[in-house]
N, C-alpha and C. Protein backbone atom coordinates (compact mmCIF):
# COMPACT_ATOMS: atom_id res chain seq x y z
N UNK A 1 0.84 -1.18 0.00
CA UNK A 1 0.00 0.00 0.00
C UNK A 1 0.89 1.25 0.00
N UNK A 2 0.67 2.11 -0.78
CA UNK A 2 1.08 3.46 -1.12
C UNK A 2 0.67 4.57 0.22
N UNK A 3 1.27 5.10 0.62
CA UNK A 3 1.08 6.17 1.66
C UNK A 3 0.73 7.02 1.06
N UNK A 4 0.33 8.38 1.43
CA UNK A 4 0.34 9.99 1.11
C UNK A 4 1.76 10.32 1.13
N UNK A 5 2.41 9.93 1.99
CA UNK A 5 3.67 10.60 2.01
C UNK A 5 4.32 10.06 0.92
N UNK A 6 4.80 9.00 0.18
CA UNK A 6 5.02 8.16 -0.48
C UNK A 6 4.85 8.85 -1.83
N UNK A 7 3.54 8.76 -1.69
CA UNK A 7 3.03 10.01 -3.52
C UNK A 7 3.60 11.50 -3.51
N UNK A 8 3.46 12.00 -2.45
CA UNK A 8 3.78 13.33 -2.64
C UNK A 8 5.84 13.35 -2.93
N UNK A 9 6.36 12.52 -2.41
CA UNK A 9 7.44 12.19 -2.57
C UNK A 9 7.67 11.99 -3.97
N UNK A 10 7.27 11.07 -4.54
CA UNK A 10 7.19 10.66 -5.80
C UNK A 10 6.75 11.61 -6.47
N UNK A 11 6.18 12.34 -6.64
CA UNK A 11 5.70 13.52 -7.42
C UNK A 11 7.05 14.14 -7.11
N UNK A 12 7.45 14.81 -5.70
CA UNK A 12 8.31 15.54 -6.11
C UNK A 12 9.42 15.31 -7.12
N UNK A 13 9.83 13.98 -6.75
CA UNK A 13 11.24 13.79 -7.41
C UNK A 13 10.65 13.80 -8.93
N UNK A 14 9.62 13.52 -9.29
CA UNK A 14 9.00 13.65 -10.85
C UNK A 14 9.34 15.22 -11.18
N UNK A 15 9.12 16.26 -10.28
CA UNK A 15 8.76 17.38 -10.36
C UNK A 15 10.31 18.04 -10.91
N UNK A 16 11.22 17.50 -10.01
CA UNK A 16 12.91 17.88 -10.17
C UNK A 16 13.53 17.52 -11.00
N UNK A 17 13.05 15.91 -12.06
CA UNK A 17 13.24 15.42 -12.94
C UNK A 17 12.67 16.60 -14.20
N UNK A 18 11.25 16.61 -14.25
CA UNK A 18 10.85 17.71 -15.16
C UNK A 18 11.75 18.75 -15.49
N UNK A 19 12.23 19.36 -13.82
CA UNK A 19 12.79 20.62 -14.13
C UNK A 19 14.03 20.70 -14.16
N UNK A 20 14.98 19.49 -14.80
CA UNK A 20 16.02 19.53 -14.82
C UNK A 20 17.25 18.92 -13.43
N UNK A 21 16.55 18.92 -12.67
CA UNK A 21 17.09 18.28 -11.64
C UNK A 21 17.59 19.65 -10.55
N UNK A 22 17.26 21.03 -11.03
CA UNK A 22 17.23 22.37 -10.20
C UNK A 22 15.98 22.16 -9.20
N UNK A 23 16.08 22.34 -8.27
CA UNK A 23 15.05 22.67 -6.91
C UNK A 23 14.73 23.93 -7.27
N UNK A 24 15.29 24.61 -7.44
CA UNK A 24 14.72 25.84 -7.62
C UNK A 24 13.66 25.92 -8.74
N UNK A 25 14.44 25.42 -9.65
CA UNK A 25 13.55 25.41 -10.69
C UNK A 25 11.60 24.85 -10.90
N UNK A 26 11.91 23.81 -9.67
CA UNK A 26 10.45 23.26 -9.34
C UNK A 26 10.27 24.41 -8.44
N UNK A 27 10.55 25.08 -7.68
CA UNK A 27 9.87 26.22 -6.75
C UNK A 27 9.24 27.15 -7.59
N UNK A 28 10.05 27.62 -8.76
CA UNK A 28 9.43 29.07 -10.19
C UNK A 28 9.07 28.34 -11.07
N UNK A 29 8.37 26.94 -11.13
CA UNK A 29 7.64 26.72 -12.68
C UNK A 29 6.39 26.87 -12.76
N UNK A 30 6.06 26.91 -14.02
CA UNK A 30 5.36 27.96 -14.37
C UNK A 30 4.17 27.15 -14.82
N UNK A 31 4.24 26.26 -14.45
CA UNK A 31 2.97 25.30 -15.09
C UNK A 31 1.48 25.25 -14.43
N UNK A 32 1.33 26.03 -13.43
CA UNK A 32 0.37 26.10 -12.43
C UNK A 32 -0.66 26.64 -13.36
N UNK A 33 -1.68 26.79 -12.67
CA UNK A 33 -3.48 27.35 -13.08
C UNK A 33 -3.69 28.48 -13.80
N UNK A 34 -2.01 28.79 -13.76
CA UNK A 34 -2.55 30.55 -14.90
C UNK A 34 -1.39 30.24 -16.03
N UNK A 35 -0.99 28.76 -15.90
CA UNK A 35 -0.50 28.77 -17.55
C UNK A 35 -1.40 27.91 -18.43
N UNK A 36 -0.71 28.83 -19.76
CA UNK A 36 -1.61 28.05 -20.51
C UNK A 36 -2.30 26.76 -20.65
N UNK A 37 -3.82 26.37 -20.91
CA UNK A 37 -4.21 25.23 -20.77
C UNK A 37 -3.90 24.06 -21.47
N UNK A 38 -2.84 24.12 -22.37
CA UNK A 38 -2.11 22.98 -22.68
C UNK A 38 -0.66 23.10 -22.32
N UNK A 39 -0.41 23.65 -21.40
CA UNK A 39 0.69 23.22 -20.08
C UNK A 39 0.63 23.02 -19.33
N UNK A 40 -0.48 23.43 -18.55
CA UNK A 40 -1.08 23.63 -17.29
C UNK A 40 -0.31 21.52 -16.37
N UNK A 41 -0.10 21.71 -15.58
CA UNK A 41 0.21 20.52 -14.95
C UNK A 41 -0.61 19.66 -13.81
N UNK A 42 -0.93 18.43 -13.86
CA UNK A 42 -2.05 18.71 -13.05
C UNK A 42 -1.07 18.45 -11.47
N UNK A 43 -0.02 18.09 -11.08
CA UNK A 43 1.15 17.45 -10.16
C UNK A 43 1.32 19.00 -9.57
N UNK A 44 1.17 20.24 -10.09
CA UNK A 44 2.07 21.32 -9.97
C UNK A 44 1.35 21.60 -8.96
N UNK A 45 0.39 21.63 -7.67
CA UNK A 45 0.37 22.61 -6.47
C UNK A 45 0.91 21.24 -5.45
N UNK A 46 1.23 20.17 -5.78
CA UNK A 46 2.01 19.04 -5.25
C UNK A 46 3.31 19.06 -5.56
N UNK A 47 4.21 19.92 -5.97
CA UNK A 47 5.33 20.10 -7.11
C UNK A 47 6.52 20.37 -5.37
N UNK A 48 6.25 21.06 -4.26
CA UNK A 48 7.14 20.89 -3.50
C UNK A 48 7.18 19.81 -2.48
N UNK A 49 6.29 18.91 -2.57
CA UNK A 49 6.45 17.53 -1.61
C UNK A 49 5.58 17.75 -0.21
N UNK A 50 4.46 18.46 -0.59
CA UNK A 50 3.08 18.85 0.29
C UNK A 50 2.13 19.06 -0.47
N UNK A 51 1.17 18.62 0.52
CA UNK A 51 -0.23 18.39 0.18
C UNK A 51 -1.10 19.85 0.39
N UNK A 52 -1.25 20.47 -0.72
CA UNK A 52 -1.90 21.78 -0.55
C UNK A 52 -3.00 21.93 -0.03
N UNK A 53 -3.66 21.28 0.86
CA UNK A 53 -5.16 21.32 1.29
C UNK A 53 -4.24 20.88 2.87
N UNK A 54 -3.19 20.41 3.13
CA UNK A 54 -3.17 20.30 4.84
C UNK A 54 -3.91 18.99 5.28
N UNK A 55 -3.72 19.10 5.94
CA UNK A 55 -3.77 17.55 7.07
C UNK A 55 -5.33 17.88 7.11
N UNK A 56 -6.07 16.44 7.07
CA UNK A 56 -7.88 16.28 6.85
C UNK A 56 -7.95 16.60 8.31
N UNK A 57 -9.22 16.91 8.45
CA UNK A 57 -9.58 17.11 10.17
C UNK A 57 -10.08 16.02 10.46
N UNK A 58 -9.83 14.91 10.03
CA UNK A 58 -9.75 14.00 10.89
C UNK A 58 -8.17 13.72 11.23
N UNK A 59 -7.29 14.04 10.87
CA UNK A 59 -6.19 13.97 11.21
C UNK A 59 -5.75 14.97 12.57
N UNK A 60 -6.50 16.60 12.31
CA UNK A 60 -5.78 17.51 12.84
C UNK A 60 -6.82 16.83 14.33
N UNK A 61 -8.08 16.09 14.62
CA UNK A 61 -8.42 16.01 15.69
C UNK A 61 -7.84 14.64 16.32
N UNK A 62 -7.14 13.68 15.82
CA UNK A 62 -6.28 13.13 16.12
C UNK A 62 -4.68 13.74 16.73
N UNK A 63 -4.22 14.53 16.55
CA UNK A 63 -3.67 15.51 16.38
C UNK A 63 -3.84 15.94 18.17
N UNK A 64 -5.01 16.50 18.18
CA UNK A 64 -5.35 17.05 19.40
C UNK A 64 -5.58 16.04 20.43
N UNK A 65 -5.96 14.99 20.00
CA UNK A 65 -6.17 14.40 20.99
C UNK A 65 -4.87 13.53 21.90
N UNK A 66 -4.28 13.58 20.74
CA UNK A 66 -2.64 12.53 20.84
C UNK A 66 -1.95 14.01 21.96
N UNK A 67 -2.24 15.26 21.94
CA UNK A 67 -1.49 16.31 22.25
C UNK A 67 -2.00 16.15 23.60
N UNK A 68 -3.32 16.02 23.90
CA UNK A 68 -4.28 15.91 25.10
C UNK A 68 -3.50 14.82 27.04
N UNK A 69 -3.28 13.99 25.74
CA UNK A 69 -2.95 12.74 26.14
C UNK A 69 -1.27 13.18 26.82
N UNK A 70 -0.50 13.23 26.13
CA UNK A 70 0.73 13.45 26.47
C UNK A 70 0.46 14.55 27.40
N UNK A 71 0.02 15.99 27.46
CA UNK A 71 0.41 16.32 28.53
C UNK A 71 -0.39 16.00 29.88
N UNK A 72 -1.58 15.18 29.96
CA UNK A 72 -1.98 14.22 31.00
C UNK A 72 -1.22 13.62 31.81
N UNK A 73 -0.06 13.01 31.01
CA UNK A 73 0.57 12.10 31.07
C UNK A 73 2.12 12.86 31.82
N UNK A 74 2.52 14.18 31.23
CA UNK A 74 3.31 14.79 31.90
C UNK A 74 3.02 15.88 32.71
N UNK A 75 1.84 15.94 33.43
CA UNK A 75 1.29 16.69 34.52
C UNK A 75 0.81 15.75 35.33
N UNK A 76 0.65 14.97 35.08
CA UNK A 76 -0.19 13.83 35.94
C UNK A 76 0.09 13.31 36.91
């Protein structure tokens, strides 16, 4: 089974391959939503190795609760 982290990884290194193997170059390309629609990329708001929408809230209340817990645990 494929992770999230796993894909976004993989995209990136796709992304550095595209652009020559410059990092930078995947940071300024130009392939995003205001280039033309036969360049347009669909990988490109995934292009630095994050997920542009952020952690689901079911994650971020996991998140809180895991945070909850530990300091219970170191006040307790």
């Amino acid at each position: 089974m494929t992770t999230k982290t796993e894909l976004l990884l993989t995209i990136r290194k796709n992304c550095i391959a595209c652009c020559g193997g410059s990092y930078q170059e995947v940071e300024n390309c130009t392939s995003g939503p205001t280039a033309a629609p036969y360049s347009q990329c669909a990988l490109w708001a995934f292009r630095l190795g994050k997920d542009p929408d952020g952690p689901s809230e079911a994650r971020r209340e996991a998140g809180k609760k895991l945070a909850l817990r530990k300091a219970v645990k170191t006040n307790g």
